[in-house]
Structures are given as C-alpha cells and as structure tokens.
C-alpha atoms as a PDB file:
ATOM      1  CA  UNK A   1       4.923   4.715   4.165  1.00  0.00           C
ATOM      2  CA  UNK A   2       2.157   7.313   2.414  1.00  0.00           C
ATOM      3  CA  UNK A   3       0.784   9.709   3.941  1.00  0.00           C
ATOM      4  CA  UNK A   4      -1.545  12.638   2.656  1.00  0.00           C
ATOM      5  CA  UNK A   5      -1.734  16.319   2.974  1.00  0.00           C
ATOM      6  CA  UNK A   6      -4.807  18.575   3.615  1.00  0.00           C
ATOM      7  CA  UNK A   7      -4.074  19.781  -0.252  1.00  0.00           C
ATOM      8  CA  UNK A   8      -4.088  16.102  -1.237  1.00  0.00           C
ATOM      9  CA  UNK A   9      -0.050  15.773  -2.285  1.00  0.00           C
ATOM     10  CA  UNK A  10       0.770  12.256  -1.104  1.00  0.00           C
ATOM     11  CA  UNK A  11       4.247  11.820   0.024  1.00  0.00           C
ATOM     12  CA  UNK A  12       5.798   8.720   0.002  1.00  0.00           C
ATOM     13  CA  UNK A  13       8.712   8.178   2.406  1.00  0.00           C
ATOM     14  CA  UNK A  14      11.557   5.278   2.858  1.00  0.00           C
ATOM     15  CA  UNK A  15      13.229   5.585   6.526  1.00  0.00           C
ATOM     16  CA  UNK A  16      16.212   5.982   5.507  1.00  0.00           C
ATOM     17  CA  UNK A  17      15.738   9.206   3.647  1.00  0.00           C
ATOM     18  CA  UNK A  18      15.075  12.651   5.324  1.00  0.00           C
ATOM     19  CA  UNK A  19      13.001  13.681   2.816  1.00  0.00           C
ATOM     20  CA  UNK A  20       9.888  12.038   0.964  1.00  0.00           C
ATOM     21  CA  UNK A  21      10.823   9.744  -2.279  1.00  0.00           C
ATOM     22  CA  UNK A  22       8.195  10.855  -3.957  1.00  0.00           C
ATOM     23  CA  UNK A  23       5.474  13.367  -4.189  1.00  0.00           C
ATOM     24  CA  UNK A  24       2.500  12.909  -6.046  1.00  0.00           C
ATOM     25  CA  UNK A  25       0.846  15.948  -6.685  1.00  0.00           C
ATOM     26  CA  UNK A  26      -2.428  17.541  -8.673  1.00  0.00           C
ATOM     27  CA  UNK A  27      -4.304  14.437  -9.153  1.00  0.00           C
ATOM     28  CA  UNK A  28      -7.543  14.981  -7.435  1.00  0.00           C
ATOM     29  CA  UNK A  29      -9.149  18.338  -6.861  1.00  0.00           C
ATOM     30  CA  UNK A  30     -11.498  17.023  -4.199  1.00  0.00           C
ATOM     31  CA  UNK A  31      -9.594  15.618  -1.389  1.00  0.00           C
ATOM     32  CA  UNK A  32      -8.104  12.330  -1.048  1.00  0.00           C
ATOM     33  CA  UNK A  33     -10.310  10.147   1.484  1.00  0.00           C
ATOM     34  CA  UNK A  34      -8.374   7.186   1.881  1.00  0.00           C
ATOM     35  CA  UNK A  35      -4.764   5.016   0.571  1.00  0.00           C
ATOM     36  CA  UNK A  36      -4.021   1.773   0.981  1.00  0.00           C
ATOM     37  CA  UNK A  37      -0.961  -0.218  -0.513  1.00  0.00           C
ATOM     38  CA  UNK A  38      -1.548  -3.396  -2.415  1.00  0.00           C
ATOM     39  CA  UNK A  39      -0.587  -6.795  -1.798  1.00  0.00           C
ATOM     40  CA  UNK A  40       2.880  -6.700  -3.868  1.00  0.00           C
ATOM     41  CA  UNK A  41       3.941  -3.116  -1.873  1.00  0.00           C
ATOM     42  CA  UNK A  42       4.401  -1.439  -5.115  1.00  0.00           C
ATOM     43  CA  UNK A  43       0.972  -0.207  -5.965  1.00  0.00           C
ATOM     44  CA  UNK A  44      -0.430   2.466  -3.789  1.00  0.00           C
ATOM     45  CA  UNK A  45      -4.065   3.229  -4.288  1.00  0.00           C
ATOM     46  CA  UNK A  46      -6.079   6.111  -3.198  1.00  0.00           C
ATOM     47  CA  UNK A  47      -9.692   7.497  -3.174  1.00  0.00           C
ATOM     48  CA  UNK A  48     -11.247  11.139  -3.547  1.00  0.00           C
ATOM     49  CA  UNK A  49     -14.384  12.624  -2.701  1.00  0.00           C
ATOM     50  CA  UNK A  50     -15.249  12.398  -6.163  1.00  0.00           C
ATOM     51  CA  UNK A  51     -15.811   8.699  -6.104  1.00  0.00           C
ATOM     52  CA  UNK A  52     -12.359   8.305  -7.974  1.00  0.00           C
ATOM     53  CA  UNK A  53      -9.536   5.630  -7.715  1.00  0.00           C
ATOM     54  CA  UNK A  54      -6.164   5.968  -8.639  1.00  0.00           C
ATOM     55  CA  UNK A  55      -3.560   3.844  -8.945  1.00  0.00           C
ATOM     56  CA  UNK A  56       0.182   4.419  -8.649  1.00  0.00           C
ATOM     57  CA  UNK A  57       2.485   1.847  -9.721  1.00  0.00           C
ATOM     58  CA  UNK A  58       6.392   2.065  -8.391  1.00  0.00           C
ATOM     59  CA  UNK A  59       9.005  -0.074  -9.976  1.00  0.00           C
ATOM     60  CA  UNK A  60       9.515  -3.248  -7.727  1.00  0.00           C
ATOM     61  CA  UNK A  61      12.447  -3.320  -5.446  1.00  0.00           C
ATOM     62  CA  UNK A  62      12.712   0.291  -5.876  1.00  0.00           C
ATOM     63  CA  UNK A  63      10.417   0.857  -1.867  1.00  0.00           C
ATOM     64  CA  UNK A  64      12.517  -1.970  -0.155  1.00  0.00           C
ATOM     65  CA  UNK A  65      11.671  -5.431  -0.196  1.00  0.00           C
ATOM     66  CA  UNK A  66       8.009  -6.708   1.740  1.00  0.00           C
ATOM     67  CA  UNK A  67       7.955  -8.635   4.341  1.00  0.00           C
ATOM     68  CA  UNK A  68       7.082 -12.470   3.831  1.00  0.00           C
ATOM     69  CA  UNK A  69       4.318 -13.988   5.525  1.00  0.00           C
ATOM     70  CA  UNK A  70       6.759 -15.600   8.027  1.00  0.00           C
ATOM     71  CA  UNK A  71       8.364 -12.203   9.158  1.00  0.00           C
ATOM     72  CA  UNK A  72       4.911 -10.962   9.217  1.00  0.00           C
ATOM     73  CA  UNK A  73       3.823 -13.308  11.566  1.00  0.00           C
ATOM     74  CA  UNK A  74       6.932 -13.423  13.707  1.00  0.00           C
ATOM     75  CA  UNK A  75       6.443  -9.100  14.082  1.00  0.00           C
ATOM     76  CA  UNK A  76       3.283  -9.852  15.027  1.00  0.00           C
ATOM     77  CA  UNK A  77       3.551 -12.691  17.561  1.00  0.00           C
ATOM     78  CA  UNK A  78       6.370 -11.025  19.598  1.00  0.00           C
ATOM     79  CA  UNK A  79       4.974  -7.552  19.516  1.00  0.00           C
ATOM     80  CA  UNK A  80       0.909  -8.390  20.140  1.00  0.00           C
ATOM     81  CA  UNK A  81       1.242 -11.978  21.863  1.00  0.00           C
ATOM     82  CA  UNK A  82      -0.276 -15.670  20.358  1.00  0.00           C
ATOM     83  CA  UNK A  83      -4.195 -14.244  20.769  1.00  0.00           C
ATOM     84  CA  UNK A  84      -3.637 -11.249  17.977  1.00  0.00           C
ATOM     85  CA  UNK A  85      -1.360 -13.691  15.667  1.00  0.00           C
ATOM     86  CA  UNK A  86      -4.181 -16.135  15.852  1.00  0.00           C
ATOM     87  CA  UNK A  87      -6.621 -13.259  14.788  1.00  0.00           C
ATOM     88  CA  UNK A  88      -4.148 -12.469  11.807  1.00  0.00           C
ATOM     89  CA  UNK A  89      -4.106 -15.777  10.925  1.00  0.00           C
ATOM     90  CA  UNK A  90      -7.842 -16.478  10.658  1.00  0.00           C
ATOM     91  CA  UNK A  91      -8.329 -12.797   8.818  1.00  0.00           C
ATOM     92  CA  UNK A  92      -5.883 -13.713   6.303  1.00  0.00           C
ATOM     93  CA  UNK A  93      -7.291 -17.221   5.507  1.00  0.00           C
ATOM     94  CA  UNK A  94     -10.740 -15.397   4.514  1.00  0.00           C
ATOM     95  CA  UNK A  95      -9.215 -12.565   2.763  1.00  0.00           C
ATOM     96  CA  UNK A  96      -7.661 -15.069  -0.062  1.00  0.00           C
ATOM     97  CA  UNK A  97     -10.676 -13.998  -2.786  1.00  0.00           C
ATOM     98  CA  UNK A  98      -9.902 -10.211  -2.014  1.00  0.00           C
ATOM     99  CA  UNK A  99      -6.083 -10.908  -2.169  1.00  0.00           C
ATOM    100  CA  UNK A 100      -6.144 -12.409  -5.552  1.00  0.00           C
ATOM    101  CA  UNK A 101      -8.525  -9.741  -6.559  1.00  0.00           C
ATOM    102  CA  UNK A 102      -6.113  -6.926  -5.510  1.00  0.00           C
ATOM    103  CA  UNK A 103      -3.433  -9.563  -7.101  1.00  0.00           C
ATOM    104  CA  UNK A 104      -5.630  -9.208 -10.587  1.00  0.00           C
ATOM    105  CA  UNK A 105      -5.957  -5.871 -10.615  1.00  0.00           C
ATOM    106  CA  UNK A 106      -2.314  -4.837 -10.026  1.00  0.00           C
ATOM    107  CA  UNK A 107      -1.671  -7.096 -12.740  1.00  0.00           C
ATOM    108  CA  UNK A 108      -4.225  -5.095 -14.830  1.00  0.00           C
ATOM    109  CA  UNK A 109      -2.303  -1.760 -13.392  1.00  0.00           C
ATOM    110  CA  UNK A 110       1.377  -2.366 -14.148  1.00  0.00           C
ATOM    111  CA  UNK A 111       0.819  -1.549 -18.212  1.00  0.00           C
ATOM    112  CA  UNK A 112       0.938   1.756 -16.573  1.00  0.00           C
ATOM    113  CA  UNK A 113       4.465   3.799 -16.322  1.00  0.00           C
ATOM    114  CA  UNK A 114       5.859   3.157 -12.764  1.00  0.00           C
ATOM    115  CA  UNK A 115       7.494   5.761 -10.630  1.00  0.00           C
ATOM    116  CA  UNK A 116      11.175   5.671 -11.186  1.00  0.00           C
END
C-alpha cells in the first residue's frame, strides 16, 4: 500500500511492518495529485500538479508476491457476490490495450535503479 502526505512524501507500507518500507521524499514541489501501482506491483506511479509523472521501480519480490487473476477473482466473488465479479470480468477484458500499455512502459521503466 502507498499512501501520500499533505507535503507529498509517499510512504510505502507492507502489513507486516510497523513502520513504512519506504519513503520517498523531495520529488515534486507541487503536490502529488494521484498514485496508482502498475500491473506487475512493482512500479508505483504518481502525478503532481505540475503535469509531471514519476515512476518508481522496486525490485520484484521485494513488496510480496501479487495476486493471480484466480485469487483476484475468488476475493472478489466471496466478498462482493457473482454481479460485481461479472463487472470485473467484463472491465478487465476491455482494459487488455491499456494493460499491455502499462506492461510496455514498465518495461521501458525498469533500466531505472529499483528501490532496494
């Protein structure tokens, strides 16, 4: 999980830990707007006010292990019912261009250092 402060330092946090695993600090001086994890879990992303994107690559493995499609749908079926796993199901089938998008671009990304 990543969350973001009002003086944009993202934390990163693994439940087991008490603490964050990371703090990213310093890299946009006005204001984070939005993150969002890519597809593999080790890239987060996140936007400024500034019209800027960055890009933070973590070593794989080192955040856990995603979820595969099949524990992702199981979560979802038991916790939401069949009507919100059907949703899911559709919204993934029409998100395959953006996936392999993301997929191209975090491919593009990881010449970068990752966070160790």
């Amino acid at each position: 999980m990543a969350i973001v402060s009002q003086d944009s330092t993202i934390s990163v946090w693994k439940p087991q830990l008490e603490k964050p695993f990371a703090l990213i600090m310093d890299f946009s001086m006005m204001g984070v707007t939005d993150l969002s994890w890519g597809f593999n879990g080790n890239i987060l992303f996140s936007s400024s006010h500034d019209g800027k994107v960055s890009a933070f690559h973590f070593e794989p493995g080192i955040l856990g292990e995603p979820l595969s499609e099949f524990e992702k749908r199981e979560i979802i079926q038991r916790r939401y019912g069949n009507q919100v796993l059907q949703d899911y199901i559709k919204n993934a089938s029409t998100t395959s261009q953006q996936k392999s998008d993301m997929n191209q671009l975090s491919a593009n990304t990881q010449s970068q250092q990752p966070v160790r």
